[in-house]
N, C-alpha and C. Protein backbone atom coordinates (compact mmCIF):
# COMPACT_ATOMS: atom_id res chain seq x y z
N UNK A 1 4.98 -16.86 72.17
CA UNK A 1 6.20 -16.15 72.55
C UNK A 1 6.74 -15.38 71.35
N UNK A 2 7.54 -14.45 71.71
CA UNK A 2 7.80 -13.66 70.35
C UNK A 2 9.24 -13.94 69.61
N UNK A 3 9.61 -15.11 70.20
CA UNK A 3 10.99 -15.57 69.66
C UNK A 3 10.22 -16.62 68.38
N UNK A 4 9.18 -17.25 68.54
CA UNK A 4 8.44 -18.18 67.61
C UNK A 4 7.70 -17.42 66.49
N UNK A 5 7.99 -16.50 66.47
CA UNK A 5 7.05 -15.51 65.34
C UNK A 5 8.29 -14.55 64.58
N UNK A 6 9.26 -15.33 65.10
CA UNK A 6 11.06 -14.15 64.05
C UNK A 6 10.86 -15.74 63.01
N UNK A 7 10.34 -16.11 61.55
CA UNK A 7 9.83 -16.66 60.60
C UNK A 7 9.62 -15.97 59.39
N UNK A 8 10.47 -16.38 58.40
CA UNK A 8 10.72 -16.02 57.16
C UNK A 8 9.39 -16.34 56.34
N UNK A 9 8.48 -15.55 55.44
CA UNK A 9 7.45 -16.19 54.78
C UNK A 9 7.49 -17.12 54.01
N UNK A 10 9.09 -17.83 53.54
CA UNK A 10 8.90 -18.38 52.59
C UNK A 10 8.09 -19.31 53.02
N UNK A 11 8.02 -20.07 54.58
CA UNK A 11 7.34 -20.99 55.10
C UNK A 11 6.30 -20.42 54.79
N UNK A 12 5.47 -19.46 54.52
CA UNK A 12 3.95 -19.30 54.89
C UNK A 12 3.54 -19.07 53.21
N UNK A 13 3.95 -19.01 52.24
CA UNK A 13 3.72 -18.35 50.97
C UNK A 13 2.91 -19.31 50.26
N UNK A 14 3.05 -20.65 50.95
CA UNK A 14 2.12 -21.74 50.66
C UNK A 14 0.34 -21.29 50.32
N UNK A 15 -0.07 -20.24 51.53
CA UNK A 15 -1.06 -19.75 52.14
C UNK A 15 -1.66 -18.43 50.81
N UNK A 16 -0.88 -18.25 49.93
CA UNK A 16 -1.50 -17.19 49.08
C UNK A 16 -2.18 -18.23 48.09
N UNK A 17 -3.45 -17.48 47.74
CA UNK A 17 -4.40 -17.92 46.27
C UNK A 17 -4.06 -17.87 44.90
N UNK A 18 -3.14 -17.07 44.98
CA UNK A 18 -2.37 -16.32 43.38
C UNK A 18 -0.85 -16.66 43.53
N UNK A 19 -0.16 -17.32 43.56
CA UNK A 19 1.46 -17.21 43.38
C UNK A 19 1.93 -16.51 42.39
N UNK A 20 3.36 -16.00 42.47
CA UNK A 20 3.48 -15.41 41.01
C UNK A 20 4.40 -16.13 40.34
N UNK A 21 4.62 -15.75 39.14
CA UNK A 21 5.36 -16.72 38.11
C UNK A 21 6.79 -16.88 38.06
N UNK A 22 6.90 -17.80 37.79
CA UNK A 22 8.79 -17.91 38.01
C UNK A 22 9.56 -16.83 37.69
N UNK A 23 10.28 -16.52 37.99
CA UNK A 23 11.38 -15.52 37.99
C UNK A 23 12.23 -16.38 36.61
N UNK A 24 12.48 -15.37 35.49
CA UNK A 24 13.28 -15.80 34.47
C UNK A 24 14.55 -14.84 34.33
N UNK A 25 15.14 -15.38 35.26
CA UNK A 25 16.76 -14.67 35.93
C UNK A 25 17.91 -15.52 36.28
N UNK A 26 18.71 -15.51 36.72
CA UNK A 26 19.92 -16.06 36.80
C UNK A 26 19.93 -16.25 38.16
N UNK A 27 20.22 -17.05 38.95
CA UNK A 27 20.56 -17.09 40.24
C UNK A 27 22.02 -16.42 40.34
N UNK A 28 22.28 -15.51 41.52
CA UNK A 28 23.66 -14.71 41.36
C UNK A 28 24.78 -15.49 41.86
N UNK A 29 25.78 -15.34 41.52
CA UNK A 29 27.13 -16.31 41.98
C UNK A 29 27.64 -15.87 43.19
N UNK A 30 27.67 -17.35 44.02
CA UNK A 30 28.05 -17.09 45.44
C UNK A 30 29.64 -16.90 45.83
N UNK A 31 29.37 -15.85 46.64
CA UNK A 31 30.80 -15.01 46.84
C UNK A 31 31.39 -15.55 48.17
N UNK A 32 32.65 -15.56 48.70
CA UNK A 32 32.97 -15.46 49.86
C UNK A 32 33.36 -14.12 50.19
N UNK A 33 33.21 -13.73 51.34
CA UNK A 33 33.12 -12.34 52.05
C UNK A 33 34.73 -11.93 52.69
N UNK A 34 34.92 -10.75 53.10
CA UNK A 34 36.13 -10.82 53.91
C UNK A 34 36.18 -11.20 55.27
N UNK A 35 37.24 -11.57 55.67
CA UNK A 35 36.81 -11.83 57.08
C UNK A 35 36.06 -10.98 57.97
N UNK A 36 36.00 -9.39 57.75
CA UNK A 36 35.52 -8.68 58.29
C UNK A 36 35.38 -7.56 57.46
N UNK A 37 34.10 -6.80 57.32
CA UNK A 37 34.05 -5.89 56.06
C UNK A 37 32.36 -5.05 57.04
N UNK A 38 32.69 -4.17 57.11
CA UNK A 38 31.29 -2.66 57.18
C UNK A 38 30.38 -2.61 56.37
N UNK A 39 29.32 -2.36 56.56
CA UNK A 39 28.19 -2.51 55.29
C UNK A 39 27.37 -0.85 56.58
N UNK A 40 27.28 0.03 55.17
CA UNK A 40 26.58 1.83 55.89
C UNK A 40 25.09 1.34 55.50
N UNK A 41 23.89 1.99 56.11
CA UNK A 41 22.88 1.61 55.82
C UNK A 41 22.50 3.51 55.55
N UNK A 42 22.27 3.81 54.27
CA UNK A 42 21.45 5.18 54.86
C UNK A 42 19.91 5.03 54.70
N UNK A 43 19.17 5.57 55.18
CA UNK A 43 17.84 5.67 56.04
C UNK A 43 17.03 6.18 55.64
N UNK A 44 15.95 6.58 56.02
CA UNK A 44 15.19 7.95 56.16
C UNK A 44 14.72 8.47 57.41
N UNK A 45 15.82 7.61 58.13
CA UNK A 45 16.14 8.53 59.71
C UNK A 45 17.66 8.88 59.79
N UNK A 46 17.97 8.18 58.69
CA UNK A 46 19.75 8.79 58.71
C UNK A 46 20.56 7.53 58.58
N UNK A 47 21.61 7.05 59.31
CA UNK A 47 22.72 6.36 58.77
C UNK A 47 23.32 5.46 59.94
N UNK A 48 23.46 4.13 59.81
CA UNK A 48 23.99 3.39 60.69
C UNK A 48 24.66 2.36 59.81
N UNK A 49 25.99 1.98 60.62
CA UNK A 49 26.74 0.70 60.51
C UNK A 49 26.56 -0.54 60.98
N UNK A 50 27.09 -1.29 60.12
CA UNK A 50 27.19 -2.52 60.72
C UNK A 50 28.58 -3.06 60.66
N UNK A 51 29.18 -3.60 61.23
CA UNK A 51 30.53 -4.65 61.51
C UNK A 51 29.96 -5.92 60.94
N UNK A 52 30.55 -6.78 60.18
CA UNK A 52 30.15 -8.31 59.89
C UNK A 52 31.09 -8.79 60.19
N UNK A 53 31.47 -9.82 61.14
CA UNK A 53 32.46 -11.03 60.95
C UNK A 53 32.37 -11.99 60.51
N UNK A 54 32.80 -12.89 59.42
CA UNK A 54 32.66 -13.59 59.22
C UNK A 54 32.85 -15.31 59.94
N UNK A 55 33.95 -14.96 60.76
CA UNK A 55 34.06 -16.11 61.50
C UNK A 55 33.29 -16.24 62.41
N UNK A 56 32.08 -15.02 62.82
CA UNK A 56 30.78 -15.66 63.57
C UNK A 56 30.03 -16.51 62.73
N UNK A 57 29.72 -16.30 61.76
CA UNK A 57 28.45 -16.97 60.65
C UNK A 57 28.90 -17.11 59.42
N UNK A 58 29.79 -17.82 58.94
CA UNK A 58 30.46 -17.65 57.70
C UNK A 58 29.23 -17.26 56.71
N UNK A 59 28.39 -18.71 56.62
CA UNK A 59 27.39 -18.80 55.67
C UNK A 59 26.46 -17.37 55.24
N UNK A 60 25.94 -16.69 56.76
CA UNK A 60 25.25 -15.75 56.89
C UNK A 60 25.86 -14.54 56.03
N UNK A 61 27.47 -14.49 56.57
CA UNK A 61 28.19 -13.08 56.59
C UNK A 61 28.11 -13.10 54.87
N UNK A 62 28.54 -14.31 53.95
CA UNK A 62 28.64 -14.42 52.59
C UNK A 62 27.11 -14.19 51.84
N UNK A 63 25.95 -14.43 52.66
CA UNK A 63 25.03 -13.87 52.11
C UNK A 63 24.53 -12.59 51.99
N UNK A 64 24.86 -12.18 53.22
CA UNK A 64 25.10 -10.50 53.20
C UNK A 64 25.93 -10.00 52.21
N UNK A 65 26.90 -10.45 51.98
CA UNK A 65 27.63 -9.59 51.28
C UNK A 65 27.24 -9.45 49.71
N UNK A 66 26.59 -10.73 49.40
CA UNK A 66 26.04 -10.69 48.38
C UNK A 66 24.76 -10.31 47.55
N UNK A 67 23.96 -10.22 48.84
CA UNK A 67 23.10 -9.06 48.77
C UNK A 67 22.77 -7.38 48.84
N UNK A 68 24.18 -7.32 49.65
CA UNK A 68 24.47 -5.73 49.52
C UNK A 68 24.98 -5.50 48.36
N UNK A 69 26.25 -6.34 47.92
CA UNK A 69 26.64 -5.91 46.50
C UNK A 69 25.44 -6.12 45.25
N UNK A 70 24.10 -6.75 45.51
CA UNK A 70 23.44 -7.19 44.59
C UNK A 70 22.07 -5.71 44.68
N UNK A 71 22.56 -4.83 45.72
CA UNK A 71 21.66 -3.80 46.48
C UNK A 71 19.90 -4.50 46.60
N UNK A 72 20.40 -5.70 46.42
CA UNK A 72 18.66 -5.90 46.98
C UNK A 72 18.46 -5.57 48.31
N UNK A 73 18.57 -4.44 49.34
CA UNK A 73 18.14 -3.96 49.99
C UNK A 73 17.98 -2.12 49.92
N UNK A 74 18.26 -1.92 49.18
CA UNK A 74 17.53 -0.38 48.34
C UNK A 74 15.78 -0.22 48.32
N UNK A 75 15.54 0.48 49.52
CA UNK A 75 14.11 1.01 48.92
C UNK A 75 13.53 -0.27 49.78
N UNK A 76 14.68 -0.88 50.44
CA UNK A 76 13.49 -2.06 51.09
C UNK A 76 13.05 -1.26 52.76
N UNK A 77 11.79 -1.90 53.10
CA UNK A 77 11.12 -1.42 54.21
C UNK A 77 11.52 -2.17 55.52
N UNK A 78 11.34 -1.24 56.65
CA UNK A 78 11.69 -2.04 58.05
C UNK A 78 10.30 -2.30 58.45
N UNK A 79 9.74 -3.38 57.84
CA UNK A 79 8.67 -3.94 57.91
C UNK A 79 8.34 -4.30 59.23
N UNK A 80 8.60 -4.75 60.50
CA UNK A 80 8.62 -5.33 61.41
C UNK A 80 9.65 -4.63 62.68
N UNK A 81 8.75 -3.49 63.47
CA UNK A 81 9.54 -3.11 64.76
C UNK A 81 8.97 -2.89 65.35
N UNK A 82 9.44 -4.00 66.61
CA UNK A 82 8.89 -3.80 67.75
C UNK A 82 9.83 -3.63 68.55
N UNK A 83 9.32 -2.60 69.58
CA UNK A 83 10.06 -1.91 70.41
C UNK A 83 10.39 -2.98 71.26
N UNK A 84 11.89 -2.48 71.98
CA UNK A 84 12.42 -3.19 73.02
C UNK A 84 12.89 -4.77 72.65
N UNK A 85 12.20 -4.98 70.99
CA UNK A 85 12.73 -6.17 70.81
C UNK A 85 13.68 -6.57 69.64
N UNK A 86 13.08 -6.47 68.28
CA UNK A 86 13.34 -6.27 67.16
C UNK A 86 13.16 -5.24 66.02
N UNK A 87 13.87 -5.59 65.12
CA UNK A 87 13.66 -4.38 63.70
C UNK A 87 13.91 -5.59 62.57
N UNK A 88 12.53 -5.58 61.84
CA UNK A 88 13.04 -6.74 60.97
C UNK A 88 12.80 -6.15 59.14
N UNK A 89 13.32 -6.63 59.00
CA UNK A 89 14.05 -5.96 56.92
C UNK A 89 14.36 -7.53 56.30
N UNK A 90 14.24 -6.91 54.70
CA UNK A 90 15.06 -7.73 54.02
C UNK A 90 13.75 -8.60 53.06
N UNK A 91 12.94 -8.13 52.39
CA UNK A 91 12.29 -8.62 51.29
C UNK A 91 12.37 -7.25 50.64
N UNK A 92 12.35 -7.49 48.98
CA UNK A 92 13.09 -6.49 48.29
C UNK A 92 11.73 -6.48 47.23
N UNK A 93 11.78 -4.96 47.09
CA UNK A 93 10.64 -4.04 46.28
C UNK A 93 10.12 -4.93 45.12
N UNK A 94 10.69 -5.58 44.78
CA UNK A 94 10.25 -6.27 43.56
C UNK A 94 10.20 -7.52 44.00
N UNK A 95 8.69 -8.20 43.95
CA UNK A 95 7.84 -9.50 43.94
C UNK A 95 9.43 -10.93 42.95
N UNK A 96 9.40 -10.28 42.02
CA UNK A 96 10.40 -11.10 40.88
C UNK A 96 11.82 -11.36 41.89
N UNK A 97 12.15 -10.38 42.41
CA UNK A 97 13.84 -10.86 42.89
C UNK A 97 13.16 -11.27 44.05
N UNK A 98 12.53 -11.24 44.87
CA UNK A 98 11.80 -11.80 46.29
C UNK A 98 11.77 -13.58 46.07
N UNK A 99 11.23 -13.63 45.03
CA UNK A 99 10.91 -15.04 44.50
C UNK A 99 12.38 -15.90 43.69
N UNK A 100 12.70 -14.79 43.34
CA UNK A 100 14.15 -15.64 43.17
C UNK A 100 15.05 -15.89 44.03
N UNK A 101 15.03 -14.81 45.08
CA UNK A 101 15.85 -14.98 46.27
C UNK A 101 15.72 -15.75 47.35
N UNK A 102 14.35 -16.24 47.43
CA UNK A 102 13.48 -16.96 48.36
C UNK A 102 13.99 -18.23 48.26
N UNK A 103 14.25 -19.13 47.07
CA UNK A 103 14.58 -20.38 46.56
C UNK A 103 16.28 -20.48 46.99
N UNK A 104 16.96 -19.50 47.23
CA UNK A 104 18.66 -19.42 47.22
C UNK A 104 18.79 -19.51 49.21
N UNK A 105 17.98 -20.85 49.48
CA UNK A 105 18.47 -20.90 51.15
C UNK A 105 19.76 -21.16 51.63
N UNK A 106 20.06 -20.67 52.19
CA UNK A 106 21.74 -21.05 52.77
C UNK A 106 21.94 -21.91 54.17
N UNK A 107 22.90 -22.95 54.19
CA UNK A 107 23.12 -23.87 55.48
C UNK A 107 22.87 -23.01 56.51
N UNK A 108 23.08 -23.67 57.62
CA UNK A 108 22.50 -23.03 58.87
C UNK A 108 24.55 -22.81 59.36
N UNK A 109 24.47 -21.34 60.01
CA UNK A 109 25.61 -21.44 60.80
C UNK A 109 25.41 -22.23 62.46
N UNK A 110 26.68 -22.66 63.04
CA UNK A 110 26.74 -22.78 64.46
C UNK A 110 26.40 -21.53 65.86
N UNK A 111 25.83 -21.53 66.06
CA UNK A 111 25.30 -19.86 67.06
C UNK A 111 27.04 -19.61 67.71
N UNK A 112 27.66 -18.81 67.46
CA UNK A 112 28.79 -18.77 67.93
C UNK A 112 28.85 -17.34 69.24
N UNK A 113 27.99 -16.37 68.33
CA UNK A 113 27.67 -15.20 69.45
C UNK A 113 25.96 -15.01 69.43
N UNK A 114 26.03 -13.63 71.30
CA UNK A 114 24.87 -13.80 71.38
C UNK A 114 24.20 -13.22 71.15
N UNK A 115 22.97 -13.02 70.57
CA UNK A 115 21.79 -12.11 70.60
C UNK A 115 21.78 -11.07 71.14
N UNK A 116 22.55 -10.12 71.50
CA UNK A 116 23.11 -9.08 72.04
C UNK A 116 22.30 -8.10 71.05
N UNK A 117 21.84 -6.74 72.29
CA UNK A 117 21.51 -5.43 71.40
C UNK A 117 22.85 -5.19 70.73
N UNK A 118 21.87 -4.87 69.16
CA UNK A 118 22.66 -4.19 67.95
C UNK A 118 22.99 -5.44 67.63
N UNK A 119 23.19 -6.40 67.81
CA UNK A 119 23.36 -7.93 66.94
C UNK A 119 22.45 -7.70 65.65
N UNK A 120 23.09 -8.16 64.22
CA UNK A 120 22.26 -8.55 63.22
C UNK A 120 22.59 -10.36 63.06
N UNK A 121 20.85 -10.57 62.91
CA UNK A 121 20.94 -12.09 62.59
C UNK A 121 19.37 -12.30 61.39
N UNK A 122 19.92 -13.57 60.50
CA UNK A 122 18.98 -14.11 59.88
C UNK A 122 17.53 -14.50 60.77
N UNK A 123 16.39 -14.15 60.52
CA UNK A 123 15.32 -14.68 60.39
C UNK A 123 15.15 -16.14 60.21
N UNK A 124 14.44 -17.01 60.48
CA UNK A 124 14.15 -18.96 59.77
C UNK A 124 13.21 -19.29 60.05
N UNK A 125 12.52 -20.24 59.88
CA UNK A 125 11.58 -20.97 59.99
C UNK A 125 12.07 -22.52 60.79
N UNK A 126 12.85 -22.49 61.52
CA UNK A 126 13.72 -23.81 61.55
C UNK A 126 15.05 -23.88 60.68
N UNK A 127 15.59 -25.10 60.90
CA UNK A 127 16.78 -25.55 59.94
C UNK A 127 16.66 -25.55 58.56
N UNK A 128 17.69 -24.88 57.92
CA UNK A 128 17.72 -25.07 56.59
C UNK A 128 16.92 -24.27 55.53
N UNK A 129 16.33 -22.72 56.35
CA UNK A 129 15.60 -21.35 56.05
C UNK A 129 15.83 -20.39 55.86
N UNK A 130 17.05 -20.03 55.93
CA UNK A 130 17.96 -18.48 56.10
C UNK A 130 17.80 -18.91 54.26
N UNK A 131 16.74 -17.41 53.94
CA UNK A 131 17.44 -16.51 52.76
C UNK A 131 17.79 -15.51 52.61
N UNK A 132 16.76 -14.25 53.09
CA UNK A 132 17.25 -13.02 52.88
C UNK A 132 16.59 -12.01 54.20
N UNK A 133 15.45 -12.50 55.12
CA UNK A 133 15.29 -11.53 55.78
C UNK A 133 16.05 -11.46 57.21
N UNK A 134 16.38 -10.66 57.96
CA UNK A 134 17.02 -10.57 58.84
C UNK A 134 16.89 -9.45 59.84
N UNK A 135 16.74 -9.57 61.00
CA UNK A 135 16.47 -8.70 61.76
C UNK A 135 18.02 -7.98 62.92
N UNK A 136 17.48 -7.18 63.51
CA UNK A 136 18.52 -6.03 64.52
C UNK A 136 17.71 -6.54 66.04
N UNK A 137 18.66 -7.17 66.68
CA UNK A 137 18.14 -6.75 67.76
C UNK A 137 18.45 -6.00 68.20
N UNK A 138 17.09 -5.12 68.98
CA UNK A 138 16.58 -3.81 69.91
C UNK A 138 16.98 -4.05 71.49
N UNK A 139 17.49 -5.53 71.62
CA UNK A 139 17.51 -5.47 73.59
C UNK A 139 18.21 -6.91 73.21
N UNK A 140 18.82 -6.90 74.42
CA UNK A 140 19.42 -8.92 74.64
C UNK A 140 18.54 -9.66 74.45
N UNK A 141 18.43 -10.05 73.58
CA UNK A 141 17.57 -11.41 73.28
C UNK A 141 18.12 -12.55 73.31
N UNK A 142 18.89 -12.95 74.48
CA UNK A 142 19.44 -14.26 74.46
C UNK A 142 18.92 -15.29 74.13
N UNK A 143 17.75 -15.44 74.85
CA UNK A 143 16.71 -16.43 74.42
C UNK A 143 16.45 -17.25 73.28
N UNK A 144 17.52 -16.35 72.02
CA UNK A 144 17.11 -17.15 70.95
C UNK A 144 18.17 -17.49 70.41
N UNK A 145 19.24 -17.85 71.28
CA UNK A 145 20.99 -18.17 70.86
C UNK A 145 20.07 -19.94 71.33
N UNK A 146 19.43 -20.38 71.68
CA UNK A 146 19.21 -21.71 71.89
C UNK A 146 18.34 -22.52 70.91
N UNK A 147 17.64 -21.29 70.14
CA UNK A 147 16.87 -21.65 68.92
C UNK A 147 17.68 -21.53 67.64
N UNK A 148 18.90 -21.41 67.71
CA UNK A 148 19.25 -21.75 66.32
C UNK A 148 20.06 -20.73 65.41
N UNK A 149 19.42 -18.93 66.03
CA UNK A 149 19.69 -17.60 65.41
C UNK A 149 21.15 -17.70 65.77
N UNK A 150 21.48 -17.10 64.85
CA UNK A 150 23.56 -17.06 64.61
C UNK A 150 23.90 -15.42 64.25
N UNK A 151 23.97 -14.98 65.27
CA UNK A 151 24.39 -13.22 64.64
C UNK A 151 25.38 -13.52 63.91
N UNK A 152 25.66 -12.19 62.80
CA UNK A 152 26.88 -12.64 62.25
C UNK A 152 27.62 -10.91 62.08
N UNK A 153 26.63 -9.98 62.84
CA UNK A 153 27.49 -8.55 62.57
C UNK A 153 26.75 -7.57 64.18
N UNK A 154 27.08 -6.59 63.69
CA UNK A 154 26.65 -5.97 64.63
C UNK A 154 26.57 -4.49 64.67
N UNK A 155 25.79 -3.93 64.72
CA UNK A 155 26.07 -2.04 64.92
C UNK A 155 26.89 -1.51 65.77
N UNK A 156 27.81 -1.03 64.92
CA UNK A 156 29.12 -0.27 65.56
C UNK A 156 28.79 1.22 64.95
N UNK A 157 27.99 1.95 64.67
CA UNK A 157 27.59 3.24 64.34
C UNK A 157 26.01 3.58 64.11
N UNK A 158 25.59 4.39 64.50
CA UNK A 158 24.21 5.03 64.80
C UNK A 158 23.17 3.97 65.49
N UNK A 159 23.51 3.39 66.65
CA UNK A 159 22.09 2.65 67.37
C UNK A 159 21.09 3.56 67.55
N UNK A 160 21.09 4.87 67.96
CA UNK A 160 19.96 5.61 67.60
C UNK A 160 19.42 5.42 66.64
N UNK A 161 19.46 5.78 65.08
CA UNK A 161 18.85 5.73 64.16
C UNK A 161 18.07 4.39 64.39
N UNK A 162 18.45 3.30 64.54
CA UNK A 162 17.87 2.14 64.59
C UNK A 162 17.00 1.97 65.51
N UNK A 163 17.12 2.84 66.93
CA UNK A 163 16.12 2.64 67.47
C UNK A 163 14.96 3.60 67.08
N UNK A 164 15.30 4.48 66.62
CA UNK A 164 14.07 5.84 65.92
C UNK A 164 13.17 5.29 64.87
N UNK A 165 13.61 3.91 64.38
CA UNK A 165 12.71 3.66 63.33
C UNK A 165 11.57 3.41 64.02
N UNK A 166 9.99 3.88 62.46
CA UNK A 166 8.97 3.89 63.36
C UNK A 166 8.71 2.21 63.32
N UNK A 167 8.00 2.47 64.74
CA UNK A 167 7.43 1.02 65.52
C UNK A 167 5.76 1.19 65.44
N UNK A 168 5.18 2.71 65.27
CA UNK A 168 3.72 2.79 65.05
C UNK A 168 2.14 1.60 65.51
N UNK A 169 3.19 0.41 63.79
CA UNK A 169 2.02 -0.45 63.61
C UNK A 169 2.05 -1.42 65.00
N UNK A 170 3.61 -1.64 65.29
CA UNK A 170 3.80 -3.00 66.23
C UNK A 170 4.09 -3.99 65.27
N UNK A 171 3.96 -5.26 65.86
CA UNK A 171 4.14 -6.47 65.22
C UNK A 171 3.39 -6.75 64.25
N UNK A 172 3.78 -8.09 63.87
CA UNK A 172 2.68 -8.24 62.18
C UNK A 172 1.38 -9.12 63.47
N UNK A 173 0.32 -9.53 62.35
CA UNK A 173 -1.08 -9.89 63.04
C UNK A 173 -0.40 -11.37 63.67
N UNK A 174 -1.00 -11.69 64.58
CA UNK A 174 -1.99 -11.09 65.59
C UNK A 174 -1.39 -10.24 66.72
N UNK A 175 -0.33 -10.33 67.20
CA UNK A 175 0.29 -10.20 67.78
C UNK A 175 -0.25 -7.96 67.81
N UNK A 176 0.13 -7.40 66.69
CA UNK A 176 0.35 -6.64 66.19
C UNK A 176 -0.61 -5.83 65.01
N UNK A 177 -0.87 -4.35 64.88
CA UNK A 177 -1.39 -4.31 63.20
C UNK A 177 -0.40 -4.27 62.05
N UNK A 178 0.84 -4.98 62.34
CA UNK A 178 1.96 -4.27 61.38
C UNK A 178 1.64 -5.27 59.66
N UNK A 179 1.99 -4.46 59.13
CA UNK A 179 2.07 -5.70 57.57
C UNK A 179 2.29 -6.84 57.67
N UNK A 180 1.65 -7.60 56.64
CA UNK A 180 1.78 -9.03 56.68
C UNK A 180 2.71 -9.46 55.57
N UNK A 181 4.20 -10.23 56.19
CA UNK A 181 4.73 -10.15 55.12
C UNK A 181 4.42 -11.20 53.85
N UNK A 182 3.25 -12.05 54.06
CA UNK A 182 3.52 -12.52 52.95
C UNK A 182 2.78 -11.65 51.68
N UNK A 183 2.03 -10.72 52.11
CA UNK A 183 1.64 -9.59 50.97
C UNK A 183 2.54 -8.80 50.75
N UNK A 184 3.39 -8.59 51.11
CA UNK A 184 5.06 -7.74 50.76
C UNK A 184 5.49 -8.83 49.94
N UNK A 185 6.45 -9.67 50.34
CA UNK A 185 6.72 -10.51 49.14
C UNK A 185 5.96 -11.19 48.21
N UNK A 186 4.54 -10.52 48.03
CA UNK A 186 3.59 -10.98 46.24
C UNK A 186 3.38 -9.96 45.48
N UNK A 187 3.61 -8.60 46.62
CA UNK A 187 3.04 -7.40 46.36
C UNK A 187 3.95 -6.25 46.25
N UNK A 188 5.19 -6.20 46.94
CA UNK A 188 6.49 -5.88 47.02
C UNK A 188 5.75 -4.44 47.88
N UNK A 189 6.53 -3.13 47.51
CA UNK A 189 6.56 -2.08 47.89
C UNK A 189 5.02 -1.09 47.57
N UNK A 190 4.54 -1.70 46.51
CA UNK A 190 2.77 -1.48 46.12
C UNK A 190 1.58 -1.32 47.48
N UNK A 191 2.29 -2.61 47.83
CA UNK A 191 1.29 -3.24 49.65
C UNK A 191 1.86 -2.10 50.56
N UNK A 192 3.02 -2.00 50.36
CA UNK A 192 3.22 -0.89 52.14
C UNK A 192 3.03 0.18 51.28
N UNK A 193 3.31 1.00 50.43
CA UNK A 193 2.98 2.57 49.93
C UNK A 193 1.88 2.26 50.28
N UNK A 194 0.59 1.66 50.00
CA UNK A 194 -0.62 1.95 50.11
C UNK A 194 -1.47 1.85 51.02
N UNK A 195 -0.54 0.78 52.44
CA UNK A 195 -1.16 0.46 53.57
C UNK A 195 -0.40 0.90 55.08
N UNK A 196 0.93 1.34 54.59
CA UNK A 196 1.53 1.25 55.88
C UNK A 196 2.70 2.23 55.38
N UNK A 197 2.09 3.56 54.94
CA UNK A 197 3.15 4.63 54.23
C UNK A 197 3.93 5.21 55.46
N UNK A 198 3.93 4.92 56.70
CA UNK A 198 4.37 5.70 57.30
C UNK A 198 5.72 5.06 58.15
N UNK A 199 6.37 3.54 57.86
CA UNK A 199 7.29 2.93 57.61
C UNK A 199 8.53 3.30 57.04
N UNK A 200 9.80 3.35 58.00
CA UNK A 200 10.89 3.93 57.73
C UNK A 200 11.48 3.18 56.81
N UNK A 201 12.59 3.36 55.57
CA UNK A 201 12.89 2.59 55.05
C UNK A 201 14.37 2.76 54.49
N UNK A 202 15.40 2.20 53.66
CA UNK A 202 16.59 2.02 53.47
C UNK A 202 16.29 2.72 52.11
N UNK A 203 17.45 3.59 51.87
CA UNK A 203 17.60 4.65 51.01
C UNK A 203 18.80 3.49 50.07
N UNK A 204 19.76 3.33 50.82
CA UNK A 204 20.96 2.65 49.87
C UNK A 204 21.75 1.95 50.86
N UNK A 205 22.25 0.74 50.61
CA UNK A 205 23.32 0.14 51.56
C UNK A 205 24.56 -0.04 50.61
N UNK A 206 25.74 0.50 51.60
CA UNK A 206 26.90 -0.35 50.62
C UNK A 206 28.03 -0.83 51.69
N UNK A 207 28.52 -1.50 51.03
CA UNK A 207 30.40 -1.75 51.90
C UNK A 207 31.03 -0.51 51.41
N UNK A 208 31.30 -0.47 53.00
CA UNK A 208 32.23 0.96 53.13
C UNK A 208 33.64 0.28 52.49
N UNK A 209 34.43 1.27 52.01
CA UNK A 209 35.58 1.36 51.37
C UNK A 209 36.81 1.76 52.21
């Protein structure tokens, strides 16, 4: 089913021959968010919003925010779209902050809203997995308000753009020929320039002002 395959690699990273070496960085200091704060995404199909509430997903909404202000999503790829279902993002160009960010999991929120098109929600592997990737749903995916996924924002500007991103490859294997993410997070942005250049991707995100 394709609700069992929305799985963060950190579960699968086990599976590479080469790991890479610790990250000699600081873990960043955890912020609380506003109750409600905009985050612009521009593109290279153009520009969409998001709404975050925080009192849907506290945990979630404070990781967002700290990753937009940290711009580890600059230059990152929409690795994963499949039509009619998902758009999935959120491992960052550099192997080094991937691996540092990977280790910084955050509690699980309570599913408070639903899987609704234009919902943004964390990615997991199960309980106790939310780090950094996170997907858009493309259509009601209710189905997975019973597995655990906790939206915590939502597109309130350009659902077009989001649906224009390319979908080409499809899903990752088997399902799909799309990238495999656990060669994105060993390989960062190296693996898709050279295998899957034709992947829409995030120019700059910030909180709107």
């Amino acid at each position: 089913m394709r609700s069992l395959v929305l799985v963060p690699v950190l579960i699968l990273a086990g599976c590479s021959t080469s790991p890479p070496k610790a990250v000699e960085t600081t873990a960043p200091k955890k912020v609380t968010a506003p109750p409600e704060y905009k985050v612009v995404f521009d593109t290279s199909k153009g520009s969409f919003a998001i709404a975050v509430h925080r009192d849907w997903a506290p945990q979630g909404a404070d990781r967002f925010y700290e990753l937009v202000e940290d711009k580890f999503f600059d230059d990152a790829r929409f690795f994963r779209v499949v039509k009619g279902f998902v758009v999935q993002f959120g491992i960052n160009k550099n192997p080094k902050l991937s691996e540092l960010w990977r280790q910084l999991k955050i509690p699980d929120d309570p599913v408070k809203e639903s899987n609704t098109r234009g919902t943004i929600t964390y990615a997991m592997a199960g309980p106790g997995t939310r780090t950094t990737q996170v997907f858009l749903n493309l259509a009601n995916n209710t189905m997975l308000n019973n597995q655990g996924f906790a939206p915590f924002g939502k597109v309130v500007d350009g659902m077009s753009v989001v649906d224009s991103l390319y979908g080409g490859y499809g899903d990752m294997a088997p399902q799909g020929e799309g990238p495999d993410p656990i060669q994105i997070e060993y390989q960062g942005n190296d693996y898709l320039t050279a295998h899957f250049d034709r992947l829409d991707y995030i120019k700059t995100v910030k909180i709107a002002q």
